[in-house]
N, C-alpha and C. Protein backbone atom coordinates (compact mmCIF):
# COMPACT_ATOMS: atom_id res chain seq x y z
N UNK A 1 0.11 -0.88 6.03
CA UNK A 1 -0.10 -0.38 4.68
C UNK A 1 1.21 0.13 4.12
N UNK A 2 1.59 0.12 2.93
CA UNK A 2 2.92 0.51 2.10
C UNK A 2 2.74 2.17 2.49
N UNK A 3 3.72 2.34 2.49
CA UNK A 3 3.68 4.64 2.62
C UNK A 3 2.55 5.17 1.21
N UNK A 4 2.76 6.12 1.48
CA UNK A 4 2.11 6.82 0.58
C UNK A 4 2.51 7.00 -0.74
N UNK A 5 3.86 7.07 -0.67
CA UNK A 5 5.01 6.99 -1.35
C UNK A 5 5.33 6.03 -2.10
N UNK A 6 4.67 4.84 -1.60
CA UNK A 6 5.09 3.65 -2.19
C UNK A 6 4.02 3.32 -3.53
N UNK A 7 2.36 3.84 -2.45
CA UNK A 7 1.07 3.66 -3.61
C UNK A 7 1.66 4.54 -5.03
N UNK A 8 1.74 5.91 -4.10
CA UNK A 8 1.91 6.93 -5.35
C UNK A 8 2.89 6.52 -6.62
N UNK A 9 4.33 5.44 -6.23
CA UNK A 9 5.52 5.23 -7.38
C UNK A 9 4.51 3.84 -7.78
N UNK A 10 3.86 3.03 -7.57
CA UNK A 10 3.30 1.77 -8.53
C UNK A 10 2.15 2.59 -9.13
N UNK A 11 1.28 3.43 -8.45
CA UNK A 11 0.43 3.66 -10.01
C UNK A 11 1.03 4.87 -10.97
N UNK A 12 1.71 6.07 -10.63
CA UNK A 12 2.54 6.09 -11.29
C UNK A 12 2.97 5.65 -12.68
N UNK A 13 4.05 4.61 -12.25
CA UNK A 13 4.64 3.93 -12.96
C UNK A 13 3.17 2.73 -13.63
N UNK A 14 2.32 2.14 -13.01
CA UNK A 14 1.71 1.95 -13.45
C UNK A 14 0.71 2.50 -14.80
N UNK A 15 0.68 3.80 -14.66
CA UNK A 15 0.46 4.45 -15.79
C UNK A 15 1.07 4.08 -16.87
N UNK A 16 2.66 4.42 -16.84
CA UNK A 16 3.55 4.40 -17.70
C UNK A 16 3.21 2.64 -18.71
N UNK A 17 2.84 1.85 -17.74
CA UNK A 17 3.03 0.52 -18.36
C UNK A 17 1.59 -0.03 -18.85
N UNK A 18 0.63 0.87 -18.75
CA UNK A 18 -0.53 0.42 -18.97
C UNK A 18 -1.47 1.60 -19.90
N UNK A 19 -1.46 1.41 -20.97
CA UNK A 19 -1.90 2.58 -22.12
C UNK A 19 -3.25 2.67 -21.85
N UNK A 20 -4.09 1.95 -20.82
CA UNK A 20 -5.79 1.66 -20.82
C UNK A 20 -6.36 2.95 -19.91
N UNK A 21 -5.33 3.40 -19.21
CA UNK A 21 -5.65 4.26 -17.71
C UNK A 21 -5.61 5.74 -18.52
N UNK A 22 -7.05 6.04 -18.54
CA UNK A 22 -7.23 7.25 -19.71
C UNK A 22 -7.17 8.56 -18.95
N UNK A 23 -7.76 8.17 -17.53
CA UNK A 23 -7.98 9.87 -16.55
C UNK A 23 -7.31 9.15 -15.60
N UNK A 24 -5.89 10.33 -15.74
CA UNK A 24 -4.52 9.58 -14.86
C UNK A 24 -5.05 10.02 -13.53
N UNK A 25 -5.17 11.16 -13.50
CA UNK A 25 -5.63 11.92 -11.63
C UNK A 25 -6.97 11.20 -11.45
N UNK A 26 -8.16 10.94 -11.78
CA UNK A 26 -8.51 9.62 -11.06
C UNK A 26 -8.13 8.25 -10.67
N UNK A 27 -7.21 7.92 -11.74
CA UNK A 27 -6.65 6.83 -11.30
C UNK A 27 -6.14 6.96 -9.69
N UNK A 28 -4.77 8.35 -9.95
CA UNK A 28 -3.99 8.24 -8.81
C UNK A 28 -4.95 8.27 -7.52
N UNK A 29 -6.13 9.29 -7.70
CA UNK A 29 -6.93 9.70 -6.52
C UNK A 29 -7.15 8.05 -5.93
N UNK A 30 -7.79 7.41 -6.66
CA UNK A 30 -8.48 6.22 -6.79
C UNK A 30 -7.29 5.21 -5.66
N UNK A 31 -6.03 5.43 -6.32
CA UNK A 31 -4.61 4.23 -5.68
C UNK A 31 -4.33 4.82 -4.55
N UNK A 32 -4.49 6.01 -3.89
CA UNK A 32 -4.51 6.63 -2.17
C UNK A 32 -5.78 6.61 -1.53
N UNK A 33 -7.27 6.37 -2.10
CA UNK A 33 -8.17 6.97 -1.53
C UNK A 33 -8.19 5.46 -0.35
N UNK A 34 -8.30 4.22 -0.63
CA UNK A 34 -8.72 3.42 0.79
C UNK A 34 -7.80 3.79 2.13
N UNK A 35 -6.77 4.52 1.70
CA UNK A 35 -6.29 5.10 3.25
C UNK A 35 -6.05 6.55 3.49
N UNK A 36 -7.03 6.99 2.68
CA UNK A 36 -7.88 8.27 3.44
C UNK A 36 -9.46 8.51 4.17
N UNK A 37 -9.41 7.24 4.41
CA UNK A 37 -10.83 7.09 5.13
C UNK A 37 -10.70 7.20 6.50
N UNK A 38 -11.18 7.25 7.55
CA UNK A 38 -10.67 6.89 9.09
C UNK A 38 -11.10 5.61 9.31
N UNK A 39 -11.51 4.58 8.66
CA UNK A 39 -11.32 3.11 9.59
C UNK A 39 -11.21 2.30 8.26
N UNK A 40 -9.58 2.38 7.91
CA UNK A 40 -9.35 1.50 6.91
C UNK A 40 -9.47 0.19 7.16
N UNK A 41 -9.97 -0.82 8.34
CA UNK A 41 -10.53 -1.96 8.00
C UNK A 41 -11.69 -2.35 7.29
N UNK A 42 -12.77 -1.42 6.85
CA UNK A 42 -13.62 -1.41 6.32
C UNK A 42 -13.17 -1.00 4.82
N UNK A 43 -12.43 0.12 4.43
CA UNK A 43 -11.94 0.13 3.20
C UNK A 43 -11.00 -0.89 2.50
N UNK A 44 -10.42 -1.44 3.31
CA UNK A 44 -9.90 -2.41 3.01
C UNK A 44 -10.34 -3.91 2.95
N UNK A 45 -11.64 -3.92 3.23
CA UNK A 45 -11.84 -5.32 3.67
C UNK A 45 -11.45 -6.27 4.59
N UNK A 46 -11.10 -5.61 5.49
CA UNK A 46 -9.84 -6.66 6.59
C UNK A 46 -11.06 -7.62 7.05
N UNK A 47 -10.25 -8.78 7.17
CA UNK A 47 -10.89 -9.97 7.84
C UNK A 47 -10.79 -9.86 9.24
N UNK A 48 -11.02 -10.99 10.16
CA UNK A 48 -10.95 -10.79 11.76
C UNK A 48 -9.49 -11.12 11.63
N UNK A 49 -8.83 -10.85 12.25
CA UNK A 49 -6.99 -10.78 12.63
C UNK A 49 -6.96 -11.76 14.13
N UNK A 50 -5.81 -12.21 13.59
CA UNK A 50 -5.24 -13.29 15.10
C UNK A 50 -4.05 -12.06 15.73
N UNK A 51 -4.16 -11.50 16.27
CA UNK A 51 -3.14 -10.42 17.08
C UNK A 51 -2.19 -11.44 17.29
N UNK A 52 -1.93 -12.60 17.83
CA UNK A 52 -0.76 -13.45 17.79
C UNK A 52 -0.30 -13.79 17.06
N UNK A 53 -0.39 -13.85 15.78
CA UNK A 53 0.40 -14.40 15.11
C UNK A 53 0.57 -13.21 13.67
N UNK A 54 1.47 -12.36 13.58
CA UNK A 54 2.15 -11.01 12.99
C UNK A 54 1.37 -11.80 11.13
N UNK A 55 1.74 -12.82 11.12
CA UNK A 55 1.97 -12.88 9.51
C UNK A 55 0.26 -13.52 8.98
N UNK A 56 -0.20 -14.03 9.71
CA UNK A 56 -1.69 -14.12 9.76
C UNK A 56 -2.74 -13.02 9.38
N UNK A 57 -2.34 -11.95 10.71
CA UNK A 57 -2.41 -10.72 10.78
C UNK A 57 -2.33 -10.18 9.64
N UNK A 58 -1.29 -9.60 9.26
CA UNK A 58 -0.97 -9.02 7.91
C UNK A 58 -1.53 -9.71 6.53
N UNK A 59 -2.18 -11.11 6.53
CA UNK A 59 -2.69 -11.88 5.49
C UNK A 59 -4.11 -11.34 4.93
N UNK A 60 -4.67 -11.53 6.49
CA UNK A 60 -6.03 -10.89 6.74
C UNK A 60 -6.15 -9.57 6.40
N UNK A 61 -5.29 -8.66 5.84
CA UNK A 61 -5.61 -7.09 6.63
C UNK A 61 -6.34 -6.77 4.95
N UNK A 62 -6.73 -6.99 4.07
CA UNK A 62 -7.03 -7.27 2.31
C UNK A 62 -7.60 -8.29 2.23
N UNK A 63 -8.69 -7.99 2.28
CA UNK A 63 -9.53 -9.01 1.46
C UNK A 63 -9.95 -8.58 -0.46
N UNK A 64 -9.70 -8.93 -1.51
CA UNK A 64 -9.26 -8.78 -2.48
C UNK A 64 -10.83 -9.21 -2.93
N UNK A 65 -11.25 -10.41 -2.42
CA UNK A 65 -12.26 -11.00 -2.91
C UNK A 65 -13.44 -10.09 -2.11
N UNK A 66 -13.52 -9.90 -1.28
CA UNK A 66 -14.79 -9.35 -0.89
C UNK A 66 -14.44 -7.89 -1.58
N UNK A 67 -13.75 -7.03 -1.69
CA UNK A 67 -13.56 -5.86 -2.49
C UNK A 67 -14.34 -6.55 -3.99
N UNK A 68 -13.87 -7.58 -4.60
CA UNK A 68 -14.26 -7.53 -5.73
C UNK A 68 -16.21 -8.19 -5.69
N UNK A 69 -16.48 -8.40 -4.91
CA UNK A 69 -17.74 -8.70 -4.76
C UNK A 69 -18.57 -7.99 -4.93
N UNK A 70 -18.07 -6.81 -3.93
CA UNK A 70 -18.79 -5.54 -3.66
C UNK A 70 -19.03 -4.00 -4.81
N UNK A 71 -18.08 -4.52 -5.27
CA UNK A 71 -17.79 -3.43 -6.46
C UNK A 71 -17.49 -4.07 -7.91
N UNK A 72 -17.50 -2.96 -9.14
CA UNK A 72 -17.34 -3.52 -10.54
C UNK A 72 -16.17 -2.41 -10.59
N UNK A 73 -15.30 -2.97 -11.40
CA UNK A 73 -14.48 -2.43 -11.75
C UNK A 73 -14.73 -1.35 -13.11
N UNK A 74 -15.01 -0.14 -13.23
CA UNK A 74 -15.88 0.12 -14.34
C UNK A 74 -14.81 1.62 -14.79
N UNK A 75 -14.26 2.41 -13.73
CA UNK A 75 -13.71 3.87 -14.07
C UNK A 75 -12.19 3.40 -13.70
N UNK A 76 -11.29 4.65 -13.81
CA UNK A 76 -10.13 4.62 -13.80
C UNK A 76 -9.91 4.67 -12.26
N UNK A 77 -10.92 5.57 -11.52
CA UNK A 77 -10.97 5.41 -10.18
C UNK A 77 -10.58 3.76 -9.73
N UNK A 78 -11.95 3.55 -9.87
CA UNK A 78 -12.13 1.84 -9.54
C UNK A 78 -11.15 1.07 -9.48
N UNK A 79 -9.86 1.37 -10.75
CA UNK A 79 -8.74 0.45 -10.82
C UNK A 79 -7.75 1.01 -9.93
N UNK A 80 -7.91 2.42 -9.70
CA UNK A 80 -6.56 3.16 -8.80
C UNK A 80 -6.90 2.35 -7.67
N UNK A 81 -8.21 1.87 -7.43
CA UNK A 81 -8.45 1.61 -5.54
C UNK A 81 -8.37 0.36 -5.46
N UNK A 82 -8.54 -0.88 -6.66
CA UNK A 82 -8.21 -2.30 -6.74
C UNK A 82 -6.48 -2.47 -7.09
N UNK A 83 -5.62 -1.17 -7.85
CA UNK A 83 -4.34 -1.37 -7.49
C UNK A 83 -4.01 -1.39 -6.23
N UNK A 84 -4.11 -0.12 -5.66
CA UNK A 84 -4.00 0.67 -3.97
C UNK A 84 -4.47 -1.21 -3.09
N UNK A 85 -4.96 -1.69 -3.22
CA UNK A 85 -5.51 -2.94 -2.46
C UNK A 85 -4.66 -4.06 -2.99
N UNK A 86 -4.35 -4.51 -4.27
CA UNK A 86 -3.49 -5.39 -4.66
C UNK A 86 -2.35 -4.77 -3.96
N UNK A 87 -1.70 -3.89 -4.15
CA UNK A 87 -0.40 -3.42 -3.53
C UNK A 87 -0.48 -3.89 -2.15
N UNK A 88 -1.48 -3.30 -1.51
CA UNK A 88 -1.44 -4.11 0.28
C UNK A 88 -1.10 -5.14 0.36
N UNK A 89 -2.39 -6.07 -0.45
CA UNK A 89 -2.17 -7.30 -0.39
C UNK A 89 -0.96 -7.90 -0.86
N UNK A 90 -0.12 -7.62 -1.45
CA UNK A 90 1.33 -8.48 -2.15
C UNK A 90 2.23 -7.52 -1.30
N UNK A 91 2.24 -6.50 -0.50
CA UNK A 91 3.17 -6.17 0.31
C UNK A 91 3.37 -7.19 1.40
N UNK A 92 1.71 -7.16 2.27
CA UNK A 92 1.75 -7.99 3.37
C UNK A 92 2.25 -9.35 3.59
N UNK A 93 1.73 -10.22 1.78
CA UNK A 93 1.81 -11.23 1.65
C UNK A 93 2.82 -11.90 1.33
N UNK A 94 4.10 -10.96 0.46
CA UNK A 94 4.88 -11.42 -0.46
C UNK A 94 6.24 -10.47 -0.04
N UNK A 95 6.10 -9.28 0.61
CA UNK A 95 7.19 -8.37 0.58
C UNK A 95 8.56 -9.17 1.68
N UNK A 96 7.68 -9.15 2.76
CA UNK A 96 8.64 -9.29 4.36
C UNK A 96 8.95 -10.99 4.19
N UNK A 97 10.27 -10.67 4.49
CA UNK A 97 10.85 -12.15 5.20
C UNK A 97 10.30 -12.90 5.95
N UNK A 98 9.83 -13.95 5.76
CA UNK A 98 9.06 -15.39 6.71
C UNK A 98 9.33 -15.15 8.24
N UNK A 99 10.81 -15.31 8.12
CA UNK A 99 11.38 -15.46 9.42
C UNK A 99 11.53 -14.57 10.76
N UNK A 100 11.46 -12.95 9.54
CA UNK A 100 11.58 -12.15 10.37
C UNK A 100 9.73 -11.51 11.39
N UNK A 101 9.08 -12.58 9.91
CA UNK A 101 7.30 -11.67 10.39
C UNK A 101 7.20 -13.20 11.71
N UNK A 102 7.88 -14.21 11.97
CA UNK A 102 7.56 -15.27 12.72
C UNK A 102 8.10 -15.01 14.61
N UNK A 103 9.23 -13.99 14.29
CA UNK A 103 10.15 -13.77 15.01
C UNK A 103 9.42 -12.63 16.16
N UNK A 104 9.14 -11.62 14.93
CA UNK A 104 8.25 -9.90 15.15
C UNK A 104 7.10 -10.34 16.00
N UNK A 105 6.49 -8.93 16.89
CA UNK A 105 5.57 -9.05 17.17
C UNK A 105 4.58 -7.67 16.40
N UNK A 106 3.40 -7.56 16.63
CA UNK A 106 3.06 -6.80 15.61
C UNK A 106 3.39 -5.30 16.20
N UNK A 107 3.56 -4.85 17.44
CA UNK A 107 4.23 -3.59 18.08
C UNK A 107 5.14 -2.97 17.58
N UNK A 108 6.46 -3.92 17.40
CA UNK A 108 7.77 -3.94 17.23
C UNK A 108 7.57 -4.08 15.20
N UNK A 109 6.97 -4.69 14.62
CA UNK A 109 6.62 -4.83 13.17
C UNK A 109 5.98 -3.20 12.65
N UNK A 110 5.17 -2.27 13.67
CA UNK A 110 5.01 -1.60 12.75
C UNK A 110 6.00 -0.12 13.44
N UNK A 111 6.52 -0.14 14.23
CA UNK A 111 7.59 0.87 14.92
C UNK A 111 8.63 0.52 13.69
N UNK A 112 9.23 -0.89 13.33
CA UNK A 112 10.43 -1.07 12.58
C UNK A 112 9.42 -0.47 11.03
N UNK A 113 8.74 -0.93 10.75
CA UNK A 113 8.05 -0.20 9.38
C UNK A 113 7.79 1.05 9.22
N UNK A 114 7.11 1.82 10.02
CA UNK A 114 7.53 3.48 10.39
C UNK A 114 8.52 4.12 10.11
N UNK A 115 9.65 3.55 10.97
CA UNK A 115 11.28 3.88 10.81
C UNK A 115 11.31 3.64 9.27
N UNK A 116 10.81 2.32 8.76
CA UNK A 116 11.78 2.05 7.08
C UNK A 116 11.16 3.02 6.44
N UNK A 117 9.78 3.62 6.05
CA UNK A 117 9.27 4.65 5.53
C UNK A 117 10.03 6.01 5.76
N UNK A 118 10.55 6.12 6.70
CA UNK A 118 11.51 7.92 6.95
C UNK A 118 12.21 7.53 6.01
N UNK A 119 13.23 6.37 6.10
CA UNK A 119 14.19 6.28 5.16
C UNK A 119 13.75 6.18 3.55
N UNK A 120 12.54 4.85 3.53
CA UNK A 120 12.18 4.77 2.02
C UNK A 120 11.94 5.72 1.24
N UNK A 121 11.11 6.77 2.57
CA UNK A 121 10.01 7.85 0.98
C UNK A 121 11.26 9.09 0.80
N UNK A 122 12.08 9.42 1.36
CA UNK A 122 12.88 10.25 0.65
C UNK A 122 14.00 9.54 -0.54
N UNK A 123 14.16 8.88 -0.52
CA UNK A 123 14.85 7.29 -1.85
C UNK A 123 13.47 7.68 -2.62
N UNK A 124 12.53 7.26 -2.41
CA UNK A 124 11.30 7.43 -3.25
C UNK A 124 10.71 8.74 -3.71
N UNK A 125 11.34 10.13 -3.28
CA UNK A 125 11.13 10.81 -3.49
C UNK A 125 11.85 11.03 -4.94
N UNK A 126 13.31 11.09 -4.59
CA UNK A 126 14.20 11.19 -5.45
C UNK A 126 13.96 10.20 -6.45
N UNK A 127 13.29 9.36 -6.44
CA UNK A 127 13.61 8.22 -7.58
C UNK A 127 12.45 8.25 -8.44
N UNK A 128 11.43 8.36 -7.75
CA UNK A 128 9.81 8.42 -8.61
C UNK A 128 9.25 9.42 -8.00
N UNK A 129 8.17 10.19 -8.76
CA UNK A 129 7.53 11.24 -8.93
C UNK A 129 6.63 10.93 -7.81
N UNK A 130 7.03 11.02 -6.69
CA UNK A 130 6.15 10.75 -5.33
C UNK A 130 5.18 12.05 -5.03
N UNK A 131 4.78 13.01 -5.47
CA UNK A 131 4.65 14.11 -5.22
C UNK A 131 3.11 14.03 -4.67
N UNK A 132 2.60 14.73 -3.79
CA UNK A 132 1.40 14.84 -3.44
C UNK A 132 0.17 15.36 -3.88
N UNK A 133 0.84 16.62 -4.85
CA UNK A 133 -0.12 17.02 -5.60
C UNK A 133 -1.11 18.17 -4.65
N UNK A 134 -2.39 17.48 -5.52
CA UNK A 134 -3.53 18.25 -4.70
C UNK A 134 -4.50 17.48 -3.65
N UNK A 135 -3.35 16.45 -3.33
CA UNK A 135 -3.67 15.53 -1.72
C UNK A 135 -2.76 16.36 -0.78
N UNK A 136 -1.54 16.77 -0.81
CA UNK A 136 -0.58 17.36 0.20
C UNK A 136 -1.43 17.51 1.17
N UNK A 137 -2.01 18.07 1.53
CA UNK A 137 -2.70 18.81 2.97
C UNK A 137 -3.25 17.25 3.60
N UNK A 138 -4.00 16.48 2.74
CA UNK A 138 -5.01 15.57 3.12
C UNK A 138 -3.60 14.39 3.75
N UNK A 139 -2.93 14.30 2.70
CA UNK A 139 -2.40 12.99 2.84
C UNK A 139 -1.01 13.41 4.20
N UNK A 140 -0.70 14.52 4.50
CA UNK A 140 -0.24 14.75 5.14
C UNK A 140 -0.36 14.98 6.51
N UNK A 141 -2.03 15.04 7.20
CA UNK A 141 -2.94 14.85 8.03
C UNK A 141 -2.94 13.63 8.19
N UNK A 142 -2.81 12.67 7.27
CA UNK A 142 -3.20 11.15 7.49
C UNK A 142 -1.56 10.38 8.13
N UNK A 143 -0.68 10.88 7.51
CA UNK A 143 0.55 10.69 7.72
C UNK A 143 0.40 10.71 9.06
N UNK A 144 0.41 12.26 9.83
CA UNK A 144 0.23 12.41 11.40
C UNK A 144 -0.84 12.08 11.94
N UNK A 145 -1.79 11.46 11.65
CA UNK A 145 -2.85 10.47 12.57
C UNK A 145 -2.27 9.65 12.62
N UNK A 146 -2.02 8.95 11.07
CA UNK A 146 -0.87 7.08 11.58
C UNK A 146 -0.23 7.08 12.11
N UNK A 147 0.94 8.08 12.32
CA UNK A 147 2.34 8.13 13.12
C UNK A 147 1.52 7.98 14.67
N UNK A 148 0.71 9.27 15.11
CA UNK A 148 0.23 9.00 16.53
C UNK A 148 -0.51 7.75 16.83
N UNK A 149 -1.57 6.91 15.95
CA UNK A 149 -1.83 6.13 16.34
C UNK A 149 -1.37 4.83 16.75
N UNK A 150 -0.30 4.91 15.70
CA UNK A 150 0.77 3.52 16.14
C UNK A 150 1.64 3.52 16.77
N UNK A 151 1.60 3.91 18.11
CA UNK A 151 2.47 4.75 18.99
C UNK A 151 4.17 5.00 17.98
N UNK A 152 3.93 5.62 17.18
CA UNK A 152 5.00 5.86 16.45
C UNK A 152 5.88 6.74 17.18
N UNK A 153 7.80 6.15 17.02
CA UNK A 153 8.52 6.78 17.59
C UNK A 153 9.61 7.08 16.32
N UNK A 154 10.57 8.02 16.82
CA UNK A 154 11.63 8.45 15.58
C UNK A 154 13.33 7.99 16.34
N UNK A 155 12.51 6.62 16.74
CA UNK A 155 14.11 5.91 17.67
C UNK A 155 14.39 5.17 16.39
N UNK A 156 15.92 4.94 16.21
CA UNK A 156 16.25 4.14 15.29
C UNK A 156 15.75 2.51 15.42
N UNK A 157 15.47 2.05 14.35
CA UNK A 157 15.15 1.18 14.05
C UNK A 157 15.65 0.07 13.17
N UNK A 158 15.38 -1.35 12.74
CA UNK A 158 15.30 -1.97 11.74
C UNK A 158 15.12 -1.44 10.50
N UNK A 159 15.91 -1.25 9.29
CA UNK A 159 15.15 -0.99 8.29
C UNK A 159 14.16 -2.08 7.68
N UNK A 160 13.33 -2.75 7.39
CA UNK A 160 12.57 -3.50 7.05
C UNK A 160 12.31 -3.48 5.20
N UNK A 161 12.74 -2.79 4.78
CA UNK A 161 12.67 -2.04 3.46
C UNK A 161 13.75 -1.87 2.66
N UNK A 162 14.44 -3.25 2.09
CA UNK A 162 15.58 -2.51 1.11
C UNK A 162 15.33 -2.12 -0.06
N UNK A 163 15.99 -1.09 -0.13
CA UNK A 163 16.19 -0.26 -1.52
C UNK A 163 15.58 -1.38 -2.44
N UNK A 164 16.85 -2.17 -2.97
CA UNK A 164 16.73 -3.01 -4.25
C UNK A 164 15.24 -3.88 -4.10
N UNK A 165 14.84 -4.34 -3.30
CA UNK A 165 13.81 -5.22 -2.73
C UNK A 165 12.38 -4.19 -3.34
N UNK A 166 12.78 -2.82 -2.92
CA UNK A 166 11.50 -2.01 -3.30
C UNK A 166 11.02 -1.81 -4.17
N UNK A 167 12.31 -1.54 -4.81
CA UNK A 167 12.07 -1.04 -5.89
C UNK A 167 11.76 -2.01 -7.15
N UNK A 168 12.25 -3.42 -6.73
CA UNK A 168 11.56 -5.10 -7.64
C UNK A 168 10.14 -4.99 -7.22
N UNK A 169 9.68 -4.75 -6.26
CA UNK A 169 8.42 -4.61 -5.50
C UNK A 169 7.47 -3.43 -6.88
N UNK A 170 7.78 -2.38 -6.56
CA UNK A 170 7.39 -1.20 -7.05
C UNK A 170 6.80 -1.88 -8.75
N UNK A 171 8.41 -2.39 -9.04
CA UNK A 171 8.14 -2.79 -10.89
C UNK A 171 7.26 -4.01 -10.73
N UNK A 172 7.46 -4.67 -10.24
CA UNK A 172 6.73 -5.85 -10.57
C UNK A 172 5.18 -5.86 -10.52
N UNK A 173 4.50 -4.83 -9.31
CA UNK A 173 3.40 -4.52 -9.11
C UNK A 173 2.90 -3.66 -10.29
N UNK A 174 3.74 -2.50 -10.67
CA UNK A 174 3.22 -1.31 -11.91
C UNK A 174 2.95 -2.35 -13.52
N UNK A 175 3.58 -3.43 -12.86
CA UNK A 175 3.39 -3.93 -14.65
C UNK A 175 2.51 -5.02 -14.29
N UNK A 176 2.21 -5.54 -13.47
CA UNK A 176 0.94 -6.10 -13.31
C UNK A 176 -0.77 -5.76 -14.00
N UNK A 177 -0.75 -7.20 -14.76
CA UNK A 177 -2.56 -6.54 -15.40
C UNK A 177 -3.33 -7.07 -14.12
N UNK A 178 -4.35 -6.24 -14.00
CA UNK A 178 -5.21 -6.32 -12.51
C UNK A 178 -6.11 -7.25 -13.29
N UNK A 179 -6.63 -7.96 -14.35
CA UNK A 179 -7.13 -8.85 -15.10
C UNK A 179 -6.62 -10.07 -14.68
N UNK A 180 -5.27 -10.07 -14.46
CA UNK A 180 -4.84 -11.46 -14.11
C UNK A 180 -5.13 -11.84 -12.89
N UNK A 181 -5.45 -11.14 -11.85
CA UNK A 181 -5.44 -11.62 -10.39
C UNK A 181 -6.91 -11.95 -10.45
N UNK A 182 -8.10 -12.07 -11.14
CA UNK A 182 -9.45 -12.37 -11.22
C UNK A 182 -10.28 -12.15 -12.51
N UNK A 183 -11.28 -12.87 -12.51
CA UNK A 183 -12.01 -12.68 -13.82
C UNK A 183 -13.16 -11.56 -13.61
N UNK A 184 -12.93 -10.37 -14.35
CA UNK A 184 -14.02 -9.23 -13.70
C UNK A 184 -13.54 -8.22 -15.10
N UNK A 185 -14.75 -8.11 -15.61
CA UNK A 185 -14.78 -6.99 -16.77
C UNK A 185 -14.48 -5.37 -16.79
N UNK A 186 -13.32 -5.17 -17.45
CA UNK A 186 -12.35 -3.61 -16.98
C UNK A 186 -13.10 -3.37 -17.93
């Protein structure tokens, strides 16, 4: 999943680019809430995963279409949690280098992604209004469950995450109409 940091700067900025998003703090609640649940394969829709093969894996982990099956897109919520899910999905799908997700195994893929988040979310702090708000406590609990669960370490690493790369990432997603990725009445 992108940091917290990362959801929080596309809807955000998503705000900024989209005059329709009328109750901003539902929105935002809405773009963090599928990974404040404890078994984000179900919030997320994840499909069954091939553990062998890293980029498969990561294809599967968003299902976009069964999210939109299941739900109408109707409140500002609704769109924070179909951004929060588009974002997964075009991270997993579109962010990482071919070569490097062919190379990776998924162990070593999310230890090097861990590491790029120390570095990203303070860049992201400073750069966009990453702030936690009146999640801090929550989202900061979730932070230290993920870190322990993915046997997360604070050994140097790969950065996996460049700056310039993110931040094309960040814009390109905030100015995205969620209209275009399916036909479903906002």
């Amino acid at each position: 999943m992108p940091s917290f940091d990362i959801h929080l700067a596309i809807a955000r900025n998503y705000v900024k680019n989209h005059k329709e998003i009328t109750n901003v703090q539902d929105f935002i609640k809405g773009s963090i809430a599928p990974d404040l649940v404890p078994d984000k394969r179900i919030s997320h829709y994840t499909k069954e995963q091939d553990k062998n093969d890293l980029a498969k894996s990561l294809h599967n982990k968003v299902a976009i279409d069964e999210f939109l099956k299941r739900n109408e897109i109707k409140t500002d919520y609704d769109k924070g949690v179909y951004l929060h899910l588009l974002t997964d999905y075009l991270f997993y799908n579109e962010f990482f280098d071919e070569e490097y997700l062919k190379q990776e195994d998924g162990k070593n893929f999310r230890k090097d992604l861990y590491y790029s988040y120390i570095i990203t979310n303070e860049y992201l702090k400073g750069k966009y209004d990453t702030s936690y708000g009146v999640f801090q406590e929550q989202i900061e609990q979730e932070i230290q469950h993920s870190q322990k669960s993915a046997d997360y370490q604070r050994e140097k690493r790969q950065n996996i995450i460049p700056f310039d790369a993110l931040d094309q990432f960040i814009d390109k997603v905030s100015k995205t109409d969620l209209k275009s990725y399916h036909f479903f009445q906002i």
